[in-house]
PDB file of N, CA and C in Angstrom:
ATOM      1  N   UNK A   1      96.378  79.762  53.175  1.00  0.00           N
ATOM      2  CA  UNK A   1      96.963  79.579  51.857  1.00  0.00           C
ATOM      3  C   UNK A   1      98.442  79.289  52.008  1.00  0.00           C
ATOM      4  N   UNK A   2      98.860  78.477  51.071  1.00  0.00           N
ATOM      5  CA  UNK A   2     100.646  78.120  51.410  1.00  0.00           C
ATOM      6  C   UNK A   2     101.257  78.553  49.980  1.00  0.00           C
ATOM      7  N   UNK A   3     102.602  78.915  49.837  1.00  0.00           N
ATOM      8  CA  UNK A   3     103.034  79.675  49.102  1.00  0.00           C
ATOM      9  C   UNK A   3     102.925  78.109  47.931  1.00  0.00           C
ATOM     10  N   UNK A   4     102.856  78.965  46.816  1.00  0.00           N
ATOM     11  CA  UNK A   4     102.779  78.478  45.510  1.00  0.00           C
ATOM     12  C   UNK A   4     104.057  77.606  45.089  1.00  0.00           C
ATOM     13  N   UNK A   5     105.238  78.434  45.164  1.00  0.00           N
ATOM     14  CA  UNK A   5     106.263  77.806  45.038  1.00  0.00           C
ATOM     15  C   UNK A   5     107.230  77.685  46.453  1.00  0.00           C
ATOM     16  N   UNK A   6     107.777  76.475  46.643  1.00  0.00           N
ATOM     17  CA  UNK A   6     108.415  76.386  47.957  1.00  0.00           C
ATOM     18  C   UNK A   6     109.415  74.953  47.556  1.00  0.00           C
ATOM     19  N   UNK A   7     110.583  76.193  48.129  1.00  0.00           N
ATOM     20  CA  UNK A   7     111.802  74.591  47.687  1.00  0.00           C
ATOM     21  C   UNK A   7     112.563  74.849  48.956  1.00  0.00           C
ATOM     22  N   UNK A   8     112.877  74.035  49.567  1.00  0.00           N
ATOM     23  CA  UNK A   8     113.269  73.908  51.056  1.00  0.00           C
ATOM     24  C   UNK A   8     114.340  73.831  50.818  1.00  0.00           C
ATOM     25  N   UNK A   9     115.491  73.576  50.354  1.00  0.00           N
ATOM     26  CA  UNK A   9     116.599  73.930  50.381  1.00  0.00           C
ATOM     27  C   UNK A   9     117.065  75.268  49.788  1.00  0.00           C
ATOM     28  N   UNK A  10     116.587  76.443  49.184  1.00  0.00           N
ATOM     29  CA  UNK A  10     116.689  77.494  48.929  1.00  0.00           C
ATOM     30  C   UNK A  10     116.145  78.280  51.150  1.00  0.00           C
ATOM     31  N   UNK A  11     115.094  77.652  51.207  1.00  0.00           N
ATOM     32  CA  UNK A  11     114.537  78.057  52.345  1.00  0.00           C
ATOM     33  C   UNK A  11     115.718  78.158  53.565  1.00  0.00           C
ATOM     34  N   UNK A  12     116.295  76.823  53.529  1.00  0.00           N
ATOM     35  CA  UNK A  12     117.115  76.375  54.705  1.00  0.00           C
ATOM     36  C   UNK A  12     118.286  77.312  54.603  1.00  0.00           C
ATOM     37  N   UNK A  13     118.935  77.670  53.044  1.00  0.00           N
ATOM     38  CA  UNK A  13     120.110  78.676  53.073  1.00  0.00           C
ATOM     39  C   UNK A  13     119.235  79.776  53.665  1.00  0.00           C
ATOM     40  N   UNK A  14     118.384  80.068  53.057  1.00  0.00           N
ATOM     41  CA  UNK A  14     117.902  81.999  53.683  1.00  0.00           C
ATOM     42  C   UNK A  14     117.966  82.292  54.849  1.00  0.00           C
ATOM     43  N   UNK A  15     117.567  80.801  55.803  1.00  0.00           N
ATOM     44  CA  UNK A  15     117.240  81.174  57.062  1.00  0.00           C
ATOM     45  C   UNK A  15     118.169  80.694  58.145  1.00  0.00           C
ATOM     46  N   UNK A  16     119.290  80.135  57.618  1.00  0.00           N
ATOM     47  CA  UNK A  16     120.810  79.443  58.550  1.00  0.00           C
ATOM     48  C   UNK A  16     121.303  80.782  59.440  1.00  0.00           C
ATOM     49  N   UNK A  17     121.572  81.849  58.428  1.00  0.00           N
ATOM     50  CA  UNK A  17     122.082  83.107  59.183  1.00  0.00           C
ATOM     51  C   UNK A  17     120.955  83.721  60.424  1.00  0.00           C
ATOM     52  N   UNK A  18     119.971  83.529  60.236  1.00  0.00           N
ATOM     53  CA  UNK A  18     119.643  84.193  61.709  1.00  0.00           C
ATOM     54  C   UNK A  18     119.141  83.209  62.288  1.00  0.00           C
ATOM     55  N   UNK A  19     119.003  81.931  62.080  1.00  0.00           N
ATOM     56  CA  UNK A  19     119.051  80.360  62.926  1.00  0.00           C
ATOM     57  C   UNK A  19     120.501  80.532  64.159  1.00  0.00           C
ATOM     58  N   UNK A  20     121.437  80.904  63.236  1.00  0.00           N
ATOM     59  CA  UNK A  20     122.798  80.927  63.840  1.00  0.00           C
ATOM     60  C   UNK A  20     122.755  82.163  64.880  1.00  0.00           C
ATOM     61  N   UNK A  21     122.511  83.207  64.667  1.00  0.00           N
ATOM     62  CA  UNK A  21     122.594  84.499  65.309  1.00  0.00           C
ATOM     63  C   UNK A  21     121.383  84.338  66.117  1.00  0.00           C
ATOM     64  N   UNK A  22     120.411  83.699  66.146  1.00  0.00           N
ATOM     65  CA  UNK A  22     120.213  83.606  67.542  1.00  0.00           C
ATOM     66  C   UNK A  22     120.502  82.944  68.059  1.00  0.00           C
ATOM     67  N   UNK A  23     121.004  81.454  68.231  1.00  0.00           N
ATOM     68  CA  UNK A  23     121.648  80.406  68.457  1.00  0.00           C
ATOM     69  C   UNK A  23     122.655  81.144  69.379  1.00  0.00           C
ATOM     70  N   UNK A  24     123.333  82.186  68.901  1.00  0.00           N
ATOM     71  CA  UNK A  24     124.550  82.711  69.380  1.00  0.00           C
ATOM     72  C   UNK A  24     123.883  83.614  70.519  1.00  0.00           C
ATOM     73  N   UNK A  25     123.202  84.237  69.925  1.00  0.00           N
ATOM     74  CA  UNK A  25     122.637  85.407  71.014  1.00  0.00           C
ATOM     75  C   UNK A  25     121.718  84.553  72.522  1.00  0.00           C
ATOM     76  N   UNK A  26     121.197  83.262  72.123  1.00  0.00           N
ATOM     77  CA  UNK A  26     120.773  82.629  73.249  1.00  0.00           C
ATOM     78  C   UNK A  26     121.984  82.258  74.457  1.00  0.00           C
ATOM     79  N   UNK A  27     123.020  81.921  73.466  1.00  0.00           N
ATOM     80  CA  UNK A  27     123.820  81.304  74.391  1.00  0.00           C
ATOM     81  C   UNK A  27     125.018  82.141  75.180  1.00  0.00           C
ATOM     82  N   UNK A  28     125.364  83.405  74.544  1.00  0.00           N
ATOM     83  CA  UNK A  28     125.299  84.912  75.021  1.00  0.00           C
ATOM     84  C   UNK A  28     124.577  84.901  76.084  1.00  0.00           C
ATOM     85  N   UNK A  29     123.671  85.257  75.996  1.00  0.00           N
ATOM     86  CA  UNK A  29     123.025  85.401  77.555  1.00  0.00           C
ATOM     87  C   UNK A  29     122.611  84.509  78.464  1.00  0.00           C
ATOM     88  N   UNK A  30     122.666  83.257  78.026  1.00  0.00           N
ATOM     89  CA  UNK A  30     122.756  82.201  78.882  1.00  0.00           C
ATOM     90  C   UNK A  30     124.043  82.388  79.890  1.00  0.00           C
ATOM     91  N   UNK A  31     125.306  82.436  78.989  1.00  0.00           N
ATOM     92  CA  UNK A  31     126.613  83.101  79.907  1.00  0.00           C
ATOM     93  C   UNK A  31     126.833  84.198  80.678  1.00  0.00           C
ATOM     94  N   UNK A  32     125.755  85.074  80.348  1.00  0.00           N
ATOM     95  CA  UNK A  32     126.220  86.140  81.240  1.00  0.00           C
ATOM     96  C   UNK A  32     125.300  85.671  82.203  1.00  0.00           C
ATOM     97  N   UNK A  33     123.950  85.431  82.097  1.00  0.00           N
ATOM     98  CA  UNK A  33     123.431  84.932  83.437  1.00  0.00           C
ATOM     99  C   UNK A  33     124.078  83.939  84.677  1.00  0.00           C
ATOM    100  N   UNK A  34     124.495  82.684  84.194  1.00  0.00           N
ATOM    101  CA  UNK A  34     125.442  81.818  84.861  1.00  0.00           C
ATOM    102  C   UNK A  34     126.439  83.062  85.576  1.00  0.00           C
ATOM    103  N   UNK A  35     127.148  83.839  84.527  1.00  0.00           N
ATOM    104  CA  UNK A  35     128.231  85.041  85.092  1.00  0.00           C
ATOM    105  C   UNK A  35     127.500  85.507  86.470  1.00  0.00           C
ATOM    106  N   UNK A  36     126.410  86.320  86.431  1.00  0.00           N
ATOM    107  CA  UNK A  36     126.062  87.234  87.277  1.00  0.00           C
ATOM    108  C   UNK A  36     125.878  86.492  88.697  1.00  0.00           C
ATOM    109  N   UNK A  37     125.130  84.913  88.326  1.00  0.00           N
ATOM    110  CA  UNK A  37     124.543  84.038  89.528  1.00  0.00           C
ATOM    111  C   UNK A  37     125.907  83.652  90.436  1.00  0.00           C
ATOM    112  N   UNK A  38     126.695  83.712  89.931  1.00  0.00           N
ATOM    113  CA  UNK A  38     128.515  82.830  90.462  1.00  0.00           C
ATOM    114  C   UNK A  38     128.582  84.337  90.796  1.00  0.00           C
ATOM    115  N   UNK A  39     128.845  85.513  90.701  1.00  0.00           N
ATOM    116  CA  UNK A  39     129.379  86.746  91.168  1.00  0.00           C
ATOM    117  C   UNK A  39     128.508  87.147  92.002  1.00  0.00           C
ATOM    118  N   UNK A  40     127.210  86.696  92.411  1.00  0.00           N
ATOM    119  CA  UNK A  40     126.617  87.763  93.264  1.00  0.00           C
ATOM    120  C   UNK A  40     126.753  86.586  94.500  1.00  0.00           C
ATOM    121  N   UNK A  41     126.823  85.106  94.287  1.00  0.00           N
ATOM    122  CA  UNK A  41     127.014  84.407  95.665  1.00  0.00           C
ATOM    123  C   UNK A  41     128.390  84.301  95.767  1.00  0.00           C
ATOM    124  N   UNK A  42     129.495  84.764  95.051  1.00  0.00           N
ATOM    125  CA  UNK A  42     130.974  85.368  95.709  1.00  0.00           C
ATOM    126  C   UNK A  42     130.956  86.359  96.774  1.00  0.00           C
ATOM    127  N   UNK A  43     129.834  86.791  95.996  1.00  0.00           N
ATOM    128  CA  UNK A  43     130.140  88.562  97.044  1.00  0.00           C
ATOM    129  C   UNK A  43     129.491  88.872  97.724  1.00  0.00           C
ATOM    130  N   UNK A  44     128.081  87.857  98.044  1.00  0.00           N
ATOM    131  CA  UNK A  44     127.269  87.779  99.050  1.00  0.00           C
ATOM    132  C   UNK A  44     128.159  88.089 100.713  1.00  0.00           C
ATOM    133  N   UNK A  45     127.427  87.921 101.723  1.00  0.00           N
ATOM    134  CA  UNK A  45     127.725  87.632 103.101  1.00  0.00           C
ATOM    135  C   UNK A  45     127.105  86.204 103.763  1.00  0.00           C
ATOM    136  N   UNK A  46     128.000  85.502 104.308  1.00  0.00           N
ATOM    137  CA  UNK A  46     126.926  84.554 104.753  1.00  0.00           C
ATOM    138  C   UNK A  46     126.167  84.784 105.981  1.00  0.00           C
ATOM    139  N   UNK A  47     125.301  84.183 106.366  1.00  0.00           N
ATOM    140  CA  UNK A  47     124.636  84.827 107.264  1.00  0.00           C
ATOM    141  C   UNK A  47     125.356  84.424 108.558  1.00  0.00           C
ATOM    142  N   UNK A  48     125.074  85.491 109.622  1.00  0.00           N
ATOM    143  CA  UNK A  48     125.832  85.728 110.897  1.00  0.00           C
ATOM    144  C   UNK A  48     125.503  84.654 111.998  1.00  0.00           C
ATOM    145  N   UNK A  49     126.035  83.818 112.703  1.00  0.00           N
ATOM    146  CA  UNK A  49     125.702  82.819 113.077  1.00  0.00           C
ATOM    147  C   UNK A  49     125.276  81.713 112.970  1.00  0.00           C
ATOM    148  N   UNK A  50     125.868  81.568 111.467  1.00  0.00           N
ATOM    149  CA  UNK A  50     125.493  79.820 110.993  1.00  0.00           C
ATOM    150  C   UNK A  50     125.802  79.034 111.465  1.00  0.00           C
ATOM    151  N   UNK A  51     126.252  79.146 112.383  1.00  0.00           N
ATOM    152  CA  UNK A  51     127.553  77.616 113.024  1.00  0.00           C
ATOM    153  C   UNK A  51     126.535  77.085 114.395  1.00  0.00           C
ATOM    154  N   UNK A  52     125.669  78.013 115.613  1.00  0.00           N
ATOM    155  CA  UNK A  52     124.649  77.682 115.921  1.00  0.00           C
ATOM    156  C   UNK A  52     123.152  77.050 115.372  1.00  0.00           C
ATOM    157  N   UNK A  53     123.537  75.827 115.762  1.00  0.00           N
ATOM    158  CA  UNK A  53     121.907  75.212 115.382  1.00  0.00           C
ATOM    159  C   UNK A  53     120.640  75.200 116.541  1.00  0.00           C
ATOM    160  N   UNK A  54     119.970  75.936 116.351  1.00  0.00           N
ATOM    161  CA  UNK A  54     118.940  75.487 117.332  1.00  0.00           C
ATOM    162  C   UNK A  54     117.859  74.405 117.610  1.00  0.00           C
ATOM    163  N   UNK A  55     117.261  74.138 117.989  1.00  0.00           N
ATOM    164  CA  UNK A  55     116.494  72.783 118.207  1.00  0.00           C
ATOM    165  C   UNK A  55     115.149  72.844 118.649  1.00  0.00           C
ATOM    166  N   UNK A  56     114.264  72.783 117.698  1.00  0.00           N
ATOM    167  CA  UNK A  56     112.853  73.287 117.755  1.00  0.00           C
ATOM    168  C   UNK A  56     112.121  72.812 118.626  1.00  0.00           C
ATOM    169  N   UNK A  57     112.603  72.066 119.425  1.00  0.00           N
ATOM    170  CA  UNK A  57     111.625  71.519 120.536  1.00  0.00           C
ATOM    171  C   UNK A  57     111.883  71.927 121.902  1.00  0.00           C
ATOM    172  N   UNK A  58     113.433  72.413 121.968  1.00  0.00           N
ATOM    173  CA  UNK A  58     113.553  72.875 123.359  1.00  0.00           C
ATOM    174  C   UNK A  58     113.975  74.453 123.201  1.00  0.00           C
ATOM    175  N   UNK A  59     114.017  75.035 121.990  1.00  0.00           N
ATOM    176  CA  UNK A  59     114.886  76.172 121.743  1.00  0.00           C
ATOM    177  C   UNK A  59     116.562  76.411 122.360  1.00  0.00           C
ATOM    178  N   UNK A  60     116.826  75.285 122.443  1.00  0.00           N
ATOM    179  CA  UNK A  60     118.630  75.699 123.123  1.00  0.00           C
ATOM    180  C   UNK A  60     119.439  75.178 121.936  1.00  0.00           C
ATOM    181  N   UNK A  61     120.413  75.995 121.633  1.00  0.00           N
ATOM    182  CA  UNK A  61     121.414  75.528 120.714  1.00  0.00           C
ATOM    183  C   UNK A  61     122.278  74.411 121.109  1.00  0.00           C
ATOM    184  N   UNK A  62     122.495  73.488 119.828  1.00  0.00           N
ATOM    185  CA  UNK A  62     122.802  72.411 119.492  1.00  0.00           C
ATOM    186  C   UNK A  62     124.639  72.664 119.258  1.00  0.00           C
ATOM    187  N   UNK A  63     125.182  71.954 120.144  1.00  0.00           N
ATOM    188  CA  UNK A  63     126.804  71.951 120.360  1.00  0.00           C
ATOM    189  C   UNK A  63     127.462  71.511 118.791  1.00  0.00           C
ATOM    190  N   UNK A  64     128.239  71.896 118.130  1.00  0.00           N
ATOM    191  CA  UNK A  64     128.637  71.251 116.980  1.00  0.00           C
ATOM    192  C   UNK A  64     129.662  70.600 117.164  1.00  0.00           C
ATOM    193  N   UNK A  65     129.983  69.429 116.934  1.00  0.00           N
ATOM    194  CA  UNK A  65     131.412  68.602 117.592  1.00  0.00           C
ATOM    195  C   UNK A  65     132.821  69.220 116.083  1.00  0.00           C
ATOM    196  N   UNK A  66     132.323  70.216 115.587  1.00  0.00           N
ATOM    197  CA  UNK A  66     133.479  70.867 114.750  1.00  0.00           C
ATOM    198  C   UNK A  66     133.234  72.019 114.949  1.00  0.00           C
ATOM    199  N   UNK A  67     133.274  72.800 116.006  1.00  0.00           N
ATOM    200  CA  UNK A  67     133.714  73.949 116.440  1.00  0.00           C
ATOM    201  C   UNK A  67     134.860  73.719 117.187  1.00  0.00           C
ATOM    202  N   UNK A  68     135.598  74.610 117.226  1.00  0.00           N
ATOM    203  CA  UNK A  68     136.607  74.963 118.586  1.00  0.00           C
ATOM    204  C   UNK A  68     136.171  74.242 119.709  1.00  0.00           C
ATOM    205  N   UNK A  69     137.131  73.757 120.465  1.00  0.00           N
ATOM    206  CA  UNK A  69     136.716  73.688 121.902  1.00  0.00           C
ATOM    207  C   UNK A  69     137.608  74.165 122.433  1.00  0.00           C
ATOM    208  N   UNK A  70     137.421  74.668 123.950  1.00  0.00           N
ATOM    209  CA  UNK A  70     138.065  75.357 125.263  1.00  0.00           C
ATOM    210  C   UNK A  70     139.356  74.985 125.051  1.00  0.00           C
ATOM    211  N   UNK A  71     139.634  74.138 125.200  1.00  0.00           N
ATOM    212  CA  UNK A  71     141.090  73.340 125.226  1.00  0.00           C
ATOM    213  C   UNK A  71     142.049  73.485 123.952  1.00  0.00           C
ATOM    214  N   UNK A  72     141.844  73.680 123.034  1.00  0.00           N
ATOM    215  CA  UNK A  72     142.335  73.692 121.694  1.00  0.00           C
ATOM    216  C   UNK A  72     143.303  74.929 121.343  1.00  0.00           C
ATOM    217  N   UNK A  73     143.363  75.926 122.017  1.00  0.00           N
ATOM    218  CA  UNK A  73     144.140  77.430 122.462  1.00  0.00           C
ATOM    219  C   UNK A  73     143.640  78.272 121.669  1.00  0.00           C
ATOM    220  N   UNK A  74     142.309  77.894 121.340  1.00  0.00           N
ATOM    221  CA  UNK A  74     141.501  79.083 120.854  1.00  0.00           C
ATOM    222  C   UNK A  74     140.509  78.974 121.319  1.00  0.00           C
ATOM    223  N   UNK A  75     139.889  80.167 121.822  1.00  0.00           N
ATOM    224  CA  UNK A  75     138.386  79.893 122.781  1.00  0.00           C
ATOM    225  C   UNK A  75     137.002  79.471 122.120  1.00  0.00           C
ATOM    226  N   UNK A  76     136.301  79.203 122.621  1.00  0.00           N
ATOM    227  CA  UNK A  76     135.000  78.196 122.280  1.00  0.00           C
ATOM    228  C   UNK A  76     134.323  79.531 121.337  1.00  0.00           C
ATOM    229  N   UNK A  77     133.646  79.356 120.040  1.00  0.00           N
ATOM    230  CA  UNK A  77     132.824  79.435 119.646  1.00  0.00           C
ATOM    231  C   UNK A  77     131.448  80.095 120.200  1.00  0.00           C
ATOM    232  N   UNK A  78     130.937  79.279 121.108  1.00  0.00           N
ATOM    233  CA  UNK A  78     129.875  80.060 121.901  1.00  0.00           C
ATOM    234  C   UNK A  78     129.883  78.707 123.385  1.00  0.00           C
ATOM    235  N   UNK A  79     129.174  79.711 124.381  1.00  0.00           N
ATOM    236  CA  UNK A  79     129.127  79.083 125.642  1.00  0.00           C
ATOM    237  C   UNK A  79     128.096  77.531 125.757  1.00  0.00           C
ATOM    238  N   UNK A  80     128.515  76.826 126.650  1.00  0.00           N
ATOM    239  CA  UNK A  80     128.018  75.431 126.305  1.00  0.00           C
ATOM    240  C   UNK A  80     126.620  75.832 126.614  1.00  0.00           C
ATOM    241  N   UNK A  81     125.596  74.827 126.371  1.00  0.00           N
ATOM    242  CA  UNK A  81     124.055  75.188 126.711  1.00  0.00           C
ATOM    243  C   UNK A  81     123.859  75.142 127.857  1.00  0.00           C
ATOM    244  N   UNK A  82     124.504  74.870 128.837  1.00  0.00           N
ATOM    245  CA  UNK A  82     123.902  75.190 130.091  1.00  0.00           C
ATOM    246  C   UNK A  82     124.481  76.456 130.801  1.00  0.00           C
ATOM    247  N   UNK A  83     125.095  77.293 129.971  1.00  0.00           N
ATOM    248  CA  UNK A  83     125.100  78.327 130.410  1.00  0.00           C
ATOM    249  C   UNK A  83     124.770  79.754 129.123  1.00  0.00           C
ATOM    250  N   UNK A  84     123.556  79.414 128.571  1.00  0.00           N
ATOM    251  CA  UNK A  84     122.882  80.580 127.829  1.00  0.00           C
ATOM    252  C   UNK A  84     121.924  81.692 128.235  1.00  0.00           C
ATOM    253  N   UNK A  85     122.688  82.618 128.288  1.00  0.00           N
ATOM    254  CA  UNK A  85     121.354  83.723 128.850  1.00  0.00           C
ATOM    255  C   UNK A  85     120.170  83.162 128.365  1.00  0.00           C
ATOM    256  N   UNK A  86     119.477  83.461 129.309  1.00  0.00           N
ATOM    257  CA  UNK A  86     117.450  83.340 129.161  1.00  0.00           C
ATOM    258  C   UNK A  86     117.382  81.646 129.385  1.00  0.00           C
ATOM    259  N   UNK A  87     117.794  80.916 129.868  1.00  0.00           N
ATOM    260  CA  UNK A  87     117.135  79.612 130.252  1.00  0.00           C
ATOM    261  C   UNK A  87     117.177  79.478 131.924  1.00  0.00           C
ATOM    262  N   UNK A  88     117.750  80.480 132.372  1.00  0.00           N
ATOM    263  CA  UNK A  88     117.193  80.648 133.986  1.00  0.00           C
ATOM    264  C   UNK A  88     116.250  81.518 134.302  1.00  0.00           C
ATOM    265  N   UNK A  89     115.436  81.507 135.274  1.00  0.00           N
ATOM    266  CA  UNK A  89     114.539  82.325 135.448  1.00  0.00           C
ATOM    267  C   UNK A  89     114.993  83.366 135.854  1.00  0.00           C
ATOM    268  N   UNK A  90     114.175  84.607 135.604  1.00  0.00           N
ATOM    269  CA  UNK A  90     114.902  86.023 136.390  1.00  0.00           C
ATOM    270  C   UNK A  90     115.315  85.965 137.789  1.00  0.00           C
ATOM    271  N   UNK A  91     116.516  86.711 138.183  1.00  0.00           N
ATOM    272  CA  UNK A  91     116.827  86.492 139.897  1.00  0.00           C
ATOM    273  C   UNK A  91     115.906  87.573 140.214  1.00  0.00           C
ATOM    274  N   UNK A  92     115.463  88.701 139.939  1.00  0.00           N
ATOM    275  CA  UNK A  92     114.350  89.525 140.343  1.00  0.00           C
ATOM    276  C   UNK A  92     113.035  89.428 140.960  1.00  0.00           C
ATOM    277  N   UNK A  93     112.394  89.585 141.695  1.00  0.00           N
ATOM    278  CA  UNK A  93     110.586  89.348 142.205  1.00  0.00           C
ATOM    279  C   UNK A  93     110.319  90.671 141.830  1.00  0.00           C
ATOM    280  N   UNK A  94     109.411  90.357 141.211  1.00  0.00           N
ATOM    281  CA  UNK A  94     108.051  91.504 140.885  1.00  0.00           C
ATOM    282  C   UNK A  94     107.671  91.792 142.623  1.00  0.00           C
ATOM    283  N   UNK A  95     107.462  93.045 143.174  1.00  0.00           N
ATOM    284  CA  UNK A  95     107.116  93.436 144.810  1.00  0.00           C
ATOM    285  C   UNK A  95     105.577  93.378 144.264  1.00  0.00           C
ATOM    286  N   UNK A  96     104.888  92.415 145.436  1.00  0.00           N
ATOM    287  CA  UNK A  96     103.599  92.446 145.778  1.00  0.00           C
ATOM    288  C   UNK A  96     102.808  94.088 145.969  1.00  0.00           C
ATOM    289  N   UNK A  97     101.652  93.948 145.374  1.00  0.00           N
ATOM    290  CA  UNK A  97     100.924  95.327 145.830  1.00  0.00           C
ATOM    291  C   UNK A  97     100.286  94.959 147.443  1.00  0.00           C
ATOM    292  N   UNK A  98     100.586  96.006 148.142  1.00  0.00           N
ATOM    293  CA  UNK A  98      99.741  96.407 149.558  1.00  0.00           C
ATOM    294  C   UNK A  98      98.628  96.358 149.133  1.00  0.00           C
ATOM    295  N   UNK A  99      97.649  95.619 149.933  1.00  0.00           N
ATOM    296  CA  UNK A  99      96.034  96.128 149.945  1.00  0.00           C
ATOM    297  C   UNK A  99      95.995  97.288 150.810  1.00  0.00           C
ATOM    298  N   UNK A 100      94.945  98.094 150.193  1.00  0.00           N
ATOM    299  CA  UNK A 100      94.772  99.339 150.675  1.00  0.00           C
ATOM    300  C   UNK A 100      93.012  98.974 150.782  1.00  0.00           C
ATOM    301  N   UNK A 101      92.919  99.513 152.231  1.00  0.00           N
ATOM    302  CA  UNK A 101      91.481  99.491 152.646  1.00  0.00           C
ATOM    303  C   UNK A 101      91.023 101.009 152.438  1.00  0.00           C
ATOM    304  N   UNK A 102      89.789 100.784 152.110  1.00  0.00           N
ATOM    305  CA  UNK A 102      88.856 101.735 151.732  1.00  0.00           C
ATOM    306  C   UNK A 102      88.557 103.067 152.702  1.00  0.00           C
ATOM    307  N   UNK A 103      88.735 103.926 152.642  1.00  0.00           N
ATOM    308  CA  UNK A 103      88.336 104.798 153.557  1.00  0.00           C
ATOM    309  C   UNK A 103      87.141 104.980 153.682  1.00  0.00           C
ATOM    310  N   UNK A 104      86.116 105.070 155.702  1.00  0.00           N
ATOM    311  CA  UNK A 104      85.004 105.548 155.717  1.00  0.00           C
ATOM    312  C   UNK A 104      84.123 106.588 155.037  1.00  0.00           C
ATOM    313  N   UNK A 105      83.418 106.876 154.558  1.00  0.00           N
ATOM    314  CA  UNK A 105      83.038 108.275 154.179  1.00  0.00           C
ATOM    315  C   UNK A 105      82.389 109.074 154.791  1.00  0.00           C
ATOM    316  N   UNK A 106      82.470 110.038 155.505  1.00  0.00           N
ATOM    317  CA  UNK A 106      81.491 110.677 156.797  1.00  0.00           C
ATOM    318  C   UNK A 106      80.232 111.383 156.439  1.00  0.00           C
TER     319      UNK A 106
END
């Protein structure tokens, strides 16, 4: 059923004031959200070793030609790839087991 009497410009005044107030209240919290998203990646940390890239096919990090270098009177960033722990094999030998022969049983 639709109302009997209906005049749309009586309608449009009644309903401007909370058209507006939420209008306002949307865009209220639209701002504080934007607020919170900009303040929490201010105050974040970035993560620890971003400046190493590694390289999925050989696993050795990738030299960045905008890091430091040796020469520059501040020391390198990290050591060149041919000298990264774990891409030489251990200098250690695992010691062979003795065979041990079976004793007679009398």
């Amino acid at each position: 059923m639709s109302s009997p009497q209906t005049n749309l410009k009586t309608q449009r005044w009644w309903h401007r004031g909370p058209l507006i107030g939420m209008s306002v209240g949307l865009i209220f919290v639209a701002g504080l959200f934007l607020w919170w998203v900009t303040y929490e990646v201010a105050e974040s940390d970035p993560p620890q070793g971003s400046e190493v890239q590694i390289d999925g096919r050989t696993g050795e990090p990738v030299l960045d030609e905008t890091l430091n270098e040796p020469g520059d009177g501040e020391p390198a960033d990290f050591a060149p790839a041919e000298n990264v722990p774990g891409d030489n094999p251990p200098s250690e030998t695992v010691p062979t087991p003795v065979p041990v022969e079976p004793v007679p049983a009398e």
